[in-house]
N, C-alpha and C. Protein backbone atom coordinates (compact mmCIF):
# COMPACT_ATOMS: atom_id res chain seq x y z
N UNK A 1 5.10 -66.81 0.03
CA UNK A 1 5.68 -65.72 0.78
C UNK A 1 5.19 -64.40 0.17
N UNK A 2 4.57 -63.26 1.14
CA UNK A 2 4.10 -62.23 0.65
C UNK A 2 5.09 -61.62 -0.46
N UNK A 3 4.96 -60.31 -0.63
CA UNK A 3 5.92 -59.71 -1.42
C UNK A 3 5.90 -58.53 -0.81
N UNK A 4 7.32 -57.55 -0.09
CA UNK A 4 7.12 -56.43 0.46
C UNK A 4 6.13 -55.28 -0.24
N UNK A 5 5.54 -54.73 0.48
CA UNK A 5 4.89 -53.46 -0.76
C UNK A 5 6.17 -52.37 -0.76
N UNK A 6 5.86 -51.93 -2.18
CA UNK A 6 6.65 -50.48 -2.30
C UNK A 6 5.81 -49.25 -2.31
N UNK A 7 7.15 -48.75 -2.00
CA UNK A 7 6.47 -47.46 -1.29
C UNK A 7 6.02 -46.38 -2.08
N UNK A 8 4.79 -45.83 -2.54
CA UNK A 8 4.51 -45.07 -3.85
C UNK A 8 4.47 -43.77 -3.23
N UNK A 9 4.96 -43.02 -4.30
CA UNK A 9 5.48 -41.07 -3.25
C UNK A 9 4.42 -40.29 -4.80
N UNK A 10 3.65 -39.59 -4.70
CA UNK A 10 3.30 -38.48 -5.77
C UNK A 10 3.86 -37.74 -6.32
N UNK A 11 3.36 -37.38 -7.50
CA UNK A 11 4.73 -36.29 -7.82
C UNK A 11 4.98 -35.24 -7.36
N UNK A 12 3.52 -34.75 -6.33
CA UNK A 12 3.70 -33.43 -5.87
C UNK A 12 4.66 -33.51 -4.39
N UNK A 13 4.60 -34.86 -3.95
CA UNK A 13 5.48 -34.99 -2.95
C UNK A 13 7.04 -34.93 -3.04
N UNK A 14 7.40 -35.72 -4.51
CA UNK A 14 8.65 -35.78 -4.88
C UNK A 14 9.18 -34.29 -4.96
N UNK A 15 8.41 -33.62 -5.94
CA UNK A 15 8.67 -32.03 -6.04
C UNK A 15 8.81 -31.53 -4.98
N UNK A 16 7.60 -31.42 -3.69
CA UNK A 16 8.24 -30.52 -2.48
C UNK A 16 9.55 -30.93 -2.19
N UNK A 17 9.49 -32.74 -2.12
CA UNK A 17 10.61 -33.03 -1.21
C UNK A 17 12.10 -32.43 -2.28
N UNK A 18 12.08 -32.42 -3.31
CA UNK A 18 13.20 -31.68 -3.89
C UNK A 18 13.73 -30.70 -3.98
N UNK A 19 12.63 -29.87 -3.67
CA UNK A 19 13.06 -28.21 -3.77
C UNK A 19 14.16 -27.93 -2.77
N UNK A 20 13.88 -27.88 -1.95
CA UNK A 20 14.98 -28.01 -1.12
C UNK A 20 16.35 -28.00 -1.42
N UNK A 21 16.31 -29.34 -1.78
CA UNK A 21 17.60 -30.16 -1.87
C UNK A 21 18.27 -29.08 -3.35
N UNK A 22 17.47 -28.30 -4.23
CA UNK A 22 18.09 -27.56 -5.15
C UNK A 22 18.43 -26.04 -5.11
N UNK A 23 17.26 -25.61 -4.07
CA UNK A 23 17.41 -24.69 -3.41
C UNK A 23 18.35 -24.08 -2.51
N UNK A 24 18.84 -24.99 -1.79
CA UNK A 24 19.55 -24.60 -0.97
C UNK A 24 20.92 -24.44 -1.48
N UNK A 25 21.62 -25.48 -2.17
CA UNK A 25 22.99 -25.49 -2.96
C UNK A 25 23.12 -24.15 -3.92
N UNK A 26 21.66 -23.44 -4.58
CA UNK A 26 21.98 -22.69 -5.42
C UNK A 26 21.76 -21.39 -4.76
N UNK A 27 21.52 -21.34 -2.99
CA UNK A 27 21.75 -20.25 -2.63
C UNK A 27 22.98 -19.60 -1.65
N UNK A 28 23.44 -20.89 -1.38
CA UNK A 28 24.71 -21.06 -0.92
C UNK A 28 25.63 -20.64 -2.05
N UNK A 29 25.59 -21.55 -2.82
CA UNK A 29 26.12 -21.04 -4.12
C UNK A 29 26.47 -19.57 -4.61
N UNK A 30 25.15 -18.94 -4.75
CA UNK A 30 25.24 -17.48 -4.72
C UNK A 30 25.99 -16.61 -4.01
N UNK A 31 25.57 -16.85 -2.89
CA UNK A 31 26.11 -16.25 -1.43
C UNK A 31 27.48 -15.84 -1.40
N UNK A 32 28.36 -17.51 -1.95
CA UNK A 32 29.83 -17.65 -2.12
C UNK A 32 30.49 -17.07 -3.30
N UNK A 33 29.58 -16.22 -3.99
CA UNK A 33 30.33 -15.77 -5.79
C UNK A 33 29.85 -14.33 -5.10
N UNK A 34 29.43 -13.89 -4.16
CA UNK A 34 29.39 -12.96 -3.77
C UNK A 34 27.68 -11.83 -3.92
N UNK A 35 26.50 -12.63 -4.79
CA UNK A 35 25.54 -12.52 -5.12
C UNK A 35 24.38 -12.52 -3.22
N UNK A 36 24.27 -12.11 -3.08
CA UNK A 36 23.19 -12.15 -1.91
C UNK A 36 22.24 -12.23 -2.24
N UNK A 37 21.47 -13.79 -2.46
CA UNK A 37 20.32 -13.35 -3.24
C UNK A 37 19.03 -13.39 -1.86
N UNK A 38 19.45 -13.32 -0.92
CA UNK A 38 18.51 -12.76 0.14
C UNK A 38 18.27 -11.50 0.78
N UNK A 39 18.95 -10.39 0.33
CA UNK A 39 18.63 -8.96 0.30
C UNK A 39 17.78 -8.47 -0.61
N UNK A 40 17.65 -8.75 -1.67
CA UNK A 40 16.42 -8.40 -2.71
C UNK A 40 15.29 -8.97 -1.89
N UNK A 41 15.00 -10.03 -1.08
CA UNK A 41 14.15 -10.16 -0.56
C UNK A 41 13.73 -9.35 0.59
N UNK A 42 14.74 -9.24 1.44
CA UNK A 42 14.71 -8.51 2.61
C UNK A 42 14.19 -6.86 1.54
N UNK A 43 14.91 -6.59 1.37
CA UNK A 43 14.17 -5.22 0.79
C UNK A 43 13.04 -5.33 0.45
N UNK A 44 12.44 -6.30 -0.24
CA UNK A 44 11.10 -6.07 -0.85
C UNK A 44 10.01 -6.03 0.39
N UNK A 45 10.24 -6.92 1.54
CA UNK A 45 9.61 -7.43 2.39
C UNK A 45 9.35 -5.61 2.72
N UNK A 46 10.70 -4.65 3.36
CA UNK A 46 10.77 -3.34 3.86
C UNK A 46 9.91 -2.49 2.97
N UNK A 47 10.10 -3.03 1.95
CA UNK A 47 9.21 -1.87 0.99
C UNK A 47 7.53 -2.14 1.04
N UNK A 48 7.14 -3.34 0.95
CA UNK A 48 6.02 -3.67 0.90
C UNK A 48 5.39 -3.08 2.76
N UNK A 49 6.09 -3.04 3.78
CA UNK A 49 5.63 -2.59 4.43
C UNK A 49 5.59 -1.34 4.80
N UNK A 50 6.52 -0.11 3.67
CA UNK A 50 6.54 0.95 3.95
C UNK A 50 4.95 1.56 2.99
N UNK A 51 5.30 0.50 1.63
CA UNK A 51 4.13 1.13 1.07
C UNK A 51 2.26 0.71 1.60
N UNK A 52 2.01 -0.15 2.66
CA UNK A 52 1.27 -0.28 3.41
C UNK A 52 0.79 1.00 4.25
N UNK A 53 2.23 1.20 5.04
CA UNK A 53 2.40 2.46 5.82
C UNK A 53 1.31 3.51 5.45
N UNK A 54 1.85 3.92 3.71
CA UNK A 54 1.56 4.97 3.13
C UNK A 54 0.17 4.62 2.68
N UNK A 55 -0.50 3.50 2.69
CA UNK A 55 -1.51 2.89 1.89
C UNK A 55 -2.57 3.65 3.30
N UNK A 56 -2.38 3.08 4.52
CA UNK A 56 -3.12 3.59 5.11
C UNK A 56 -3.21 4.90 5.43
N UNK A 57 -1.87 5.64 5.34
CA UNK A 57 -1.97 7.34 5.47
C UNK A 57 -3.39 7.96 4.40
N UNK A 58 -3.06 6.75 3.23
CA UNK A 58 -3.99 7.78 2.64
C UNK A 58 -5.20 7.60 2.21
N UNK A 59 -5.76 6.32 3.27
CA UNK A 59 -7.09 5.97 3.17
C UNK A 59 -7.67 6.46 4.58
N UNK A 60 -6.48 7.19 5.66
CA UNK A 60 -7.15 8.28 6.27
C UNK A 60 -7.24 9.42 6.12
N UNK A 61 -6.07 9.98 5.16
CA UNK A 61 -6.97 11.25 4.65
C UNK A 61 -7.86 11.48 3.66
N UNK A 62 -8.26 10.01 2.76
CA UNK A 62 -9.55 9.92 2.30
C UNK A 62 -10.76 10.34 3.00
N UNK A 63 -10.64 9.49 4.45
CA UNK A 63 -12.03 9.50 5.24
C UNK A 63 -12.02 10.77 5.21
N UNK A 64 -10.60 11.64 5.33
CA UNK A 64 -10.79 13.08 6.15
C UNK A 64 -11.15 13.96 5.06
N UNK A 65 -10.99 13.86 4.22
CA UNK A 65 -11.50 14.57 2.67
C UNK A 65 -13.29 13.80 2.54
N UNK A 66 -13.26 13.25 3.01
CA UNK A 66 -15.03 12.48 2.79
C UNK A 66 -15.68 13.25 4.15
N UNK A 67 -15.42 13.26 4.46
CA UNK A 67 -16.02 14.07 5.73
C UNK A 67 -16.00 15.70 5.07
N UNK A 68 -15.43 16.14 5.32
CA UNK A 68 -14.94 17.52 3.77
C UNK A 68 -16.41 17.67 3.30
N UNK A 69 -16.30 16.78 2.50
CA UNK A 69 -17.66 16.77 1.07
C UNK A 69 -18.84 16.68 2.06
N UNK A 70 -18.81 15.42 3.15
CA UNK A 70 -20.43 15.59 3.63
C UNK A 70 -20.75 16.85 4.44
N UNK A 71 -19.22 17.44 5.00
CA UNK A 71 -20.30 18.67 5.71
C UNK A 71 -20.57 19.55 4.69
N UNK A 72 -20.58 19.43 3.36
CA UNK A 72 -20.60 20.59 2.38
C UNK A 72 -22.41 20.66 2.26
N UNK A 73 -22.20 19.44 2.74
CA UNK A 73 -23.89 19.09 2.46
C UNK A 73 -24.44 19.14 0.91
N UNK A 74 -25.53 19.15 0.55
CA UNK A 74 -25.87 18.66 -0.55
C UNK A 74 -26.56 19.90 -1.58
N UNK A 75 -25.97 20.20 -2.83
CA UNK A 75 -26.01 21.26 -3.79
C UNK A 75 -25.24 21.85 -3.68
N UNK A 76 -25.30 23.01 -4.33
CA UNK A 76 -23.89 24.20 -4.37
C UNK A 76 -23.62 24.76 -3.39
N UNK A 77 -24.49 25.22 -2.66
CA UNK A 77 -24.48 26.24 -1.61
C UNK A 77 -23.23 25.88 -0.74
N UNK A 78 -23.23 24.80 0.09
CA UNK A 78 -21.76 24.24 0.61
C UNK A 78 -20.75 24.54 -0.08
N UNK A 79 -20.21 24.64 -1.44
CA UNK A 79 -19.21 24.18 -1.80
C UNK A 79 -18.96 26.31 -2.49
N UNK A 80 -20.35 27.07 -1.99
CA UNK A 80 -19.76 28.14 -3.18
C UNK A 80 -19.69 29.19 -1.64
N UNK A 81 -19.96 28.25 -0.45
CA UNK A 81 -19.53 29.14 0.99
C UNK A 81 -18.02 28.69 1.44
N UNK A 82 -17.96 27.19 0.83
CA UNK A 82 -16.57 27.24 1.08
C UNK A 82 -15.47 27.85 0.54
N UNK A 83 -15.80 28.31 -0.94
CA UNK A 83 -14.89 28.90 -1.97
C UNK A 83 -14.55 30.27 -1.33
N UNK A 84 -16.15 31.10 -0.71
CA UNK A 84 -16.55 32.04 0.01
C UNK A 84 -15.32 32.12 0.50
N UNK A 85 -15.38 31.61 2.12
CA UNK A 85 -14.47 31.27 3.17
C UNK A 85 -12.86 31.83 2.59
N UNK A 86 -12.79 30.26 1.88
CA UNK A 86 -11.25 30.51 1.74
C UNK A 86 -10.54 30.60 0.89
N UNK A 87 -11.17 31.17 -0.28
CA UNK A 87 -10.51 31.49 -1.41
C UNK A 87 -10.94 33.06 -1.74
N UNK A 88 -12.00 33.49 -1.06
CA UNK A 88 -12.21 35.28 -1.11
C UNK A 88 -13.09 35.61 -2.64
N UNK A 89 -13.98 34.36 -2.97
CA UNK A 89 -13.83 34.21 -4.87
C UNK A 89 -15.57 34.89 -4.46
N UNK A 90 -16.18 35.54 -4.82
CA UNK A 90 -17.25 36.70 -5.30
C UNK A 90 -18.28 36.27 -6.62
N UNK A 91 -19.11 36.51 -6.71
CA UNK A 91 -20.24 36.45 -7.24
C UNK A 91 -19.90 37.83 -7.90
N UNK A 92 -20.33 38.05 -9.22
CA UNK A 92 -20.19 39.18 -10.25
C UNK A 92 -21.01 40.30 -9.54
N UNK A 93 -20.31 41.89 -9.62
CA UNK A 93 -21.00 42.48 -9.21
C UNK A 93 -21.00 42.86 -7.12
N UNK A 94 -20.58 41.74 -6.54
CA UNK A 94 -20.81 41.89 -5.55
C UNK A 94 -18.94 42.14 -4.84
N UNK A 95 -19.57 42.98 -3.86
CA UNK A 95 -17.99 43.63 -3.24
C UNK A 95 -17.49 43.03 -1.59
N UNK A 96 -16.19 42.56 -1.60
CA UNK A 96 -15.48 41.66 -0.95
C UNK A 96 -14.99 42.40 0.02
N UNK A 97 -15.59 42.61 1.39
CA UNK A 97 -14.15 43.72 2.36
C UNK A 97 -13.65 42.40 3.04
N UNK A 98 -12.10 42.46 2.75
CA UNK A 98 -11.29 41.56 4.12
C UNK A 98 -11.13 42.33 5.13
N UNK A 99 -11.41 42.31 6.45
CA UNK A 99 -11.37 42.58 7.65
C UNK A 99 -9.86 42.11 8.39
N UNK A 100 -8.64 42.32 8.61
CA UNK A 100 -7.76 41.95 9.12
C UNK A 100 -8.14 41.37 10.33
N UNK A 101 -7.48 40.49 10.84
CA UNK A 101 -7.39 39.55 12.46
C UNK A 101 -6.53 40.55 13.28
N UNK A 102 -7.51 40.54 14.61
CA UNK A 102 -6.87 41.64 16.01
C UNK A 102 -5.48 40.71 16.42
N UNK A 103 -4.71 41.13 16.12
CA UNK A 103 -3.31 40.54 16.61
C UNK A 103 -2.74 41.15 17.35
């Protein structure tokens, strides 16, 4: 007479299949002593997508600051017409008239 086979489980199977079963009692658990231990999650989840938010704000005003630099174009001259422009900053010797705006 044969002999039934038994049934062989891995350990990585035993482990998934357990978590669970420990998991769940010790969050119930929590829950009932008054511990929420599923709001630390929920928050993190909110935060991780606020700081995304901000992740991309400021890899578009990267582009928009990179754009900046290339129209400065290449050597000083760009960067000592922009100072020009909007900071009013002069070369030694040389004289600055501001012209007021027709308002």
């Amino acid at each position: 007479m044969p002999q039934p086979s038994r049934l062989r489980f891995s350990p990585r199977s035993i482990w998934l299949a357990g978590v669970p079963f420990v998991m769940l009692p010790l969050f119930v658990g929590l829950y009932l002593l008054g511990q929420n231990p599923i709001a630390p999650l929920i928050e993190a989840l909110a935060n991780e997508d606020r700081l995304e938010r901000h992740i991309e704000e400021l890899r578009q005003e990267n582009s928009g600051l990179q754009q900046d630099i290339d129209a400065l174009g290449p050597g000083r001259f760009g960067i000592e017409k922009r100072a020009r422009e909007r900071l009013g900053w002069s070369k030694p010797g040389e004289v600055v008239i501001h012209v007021p705006d027709k308002r």
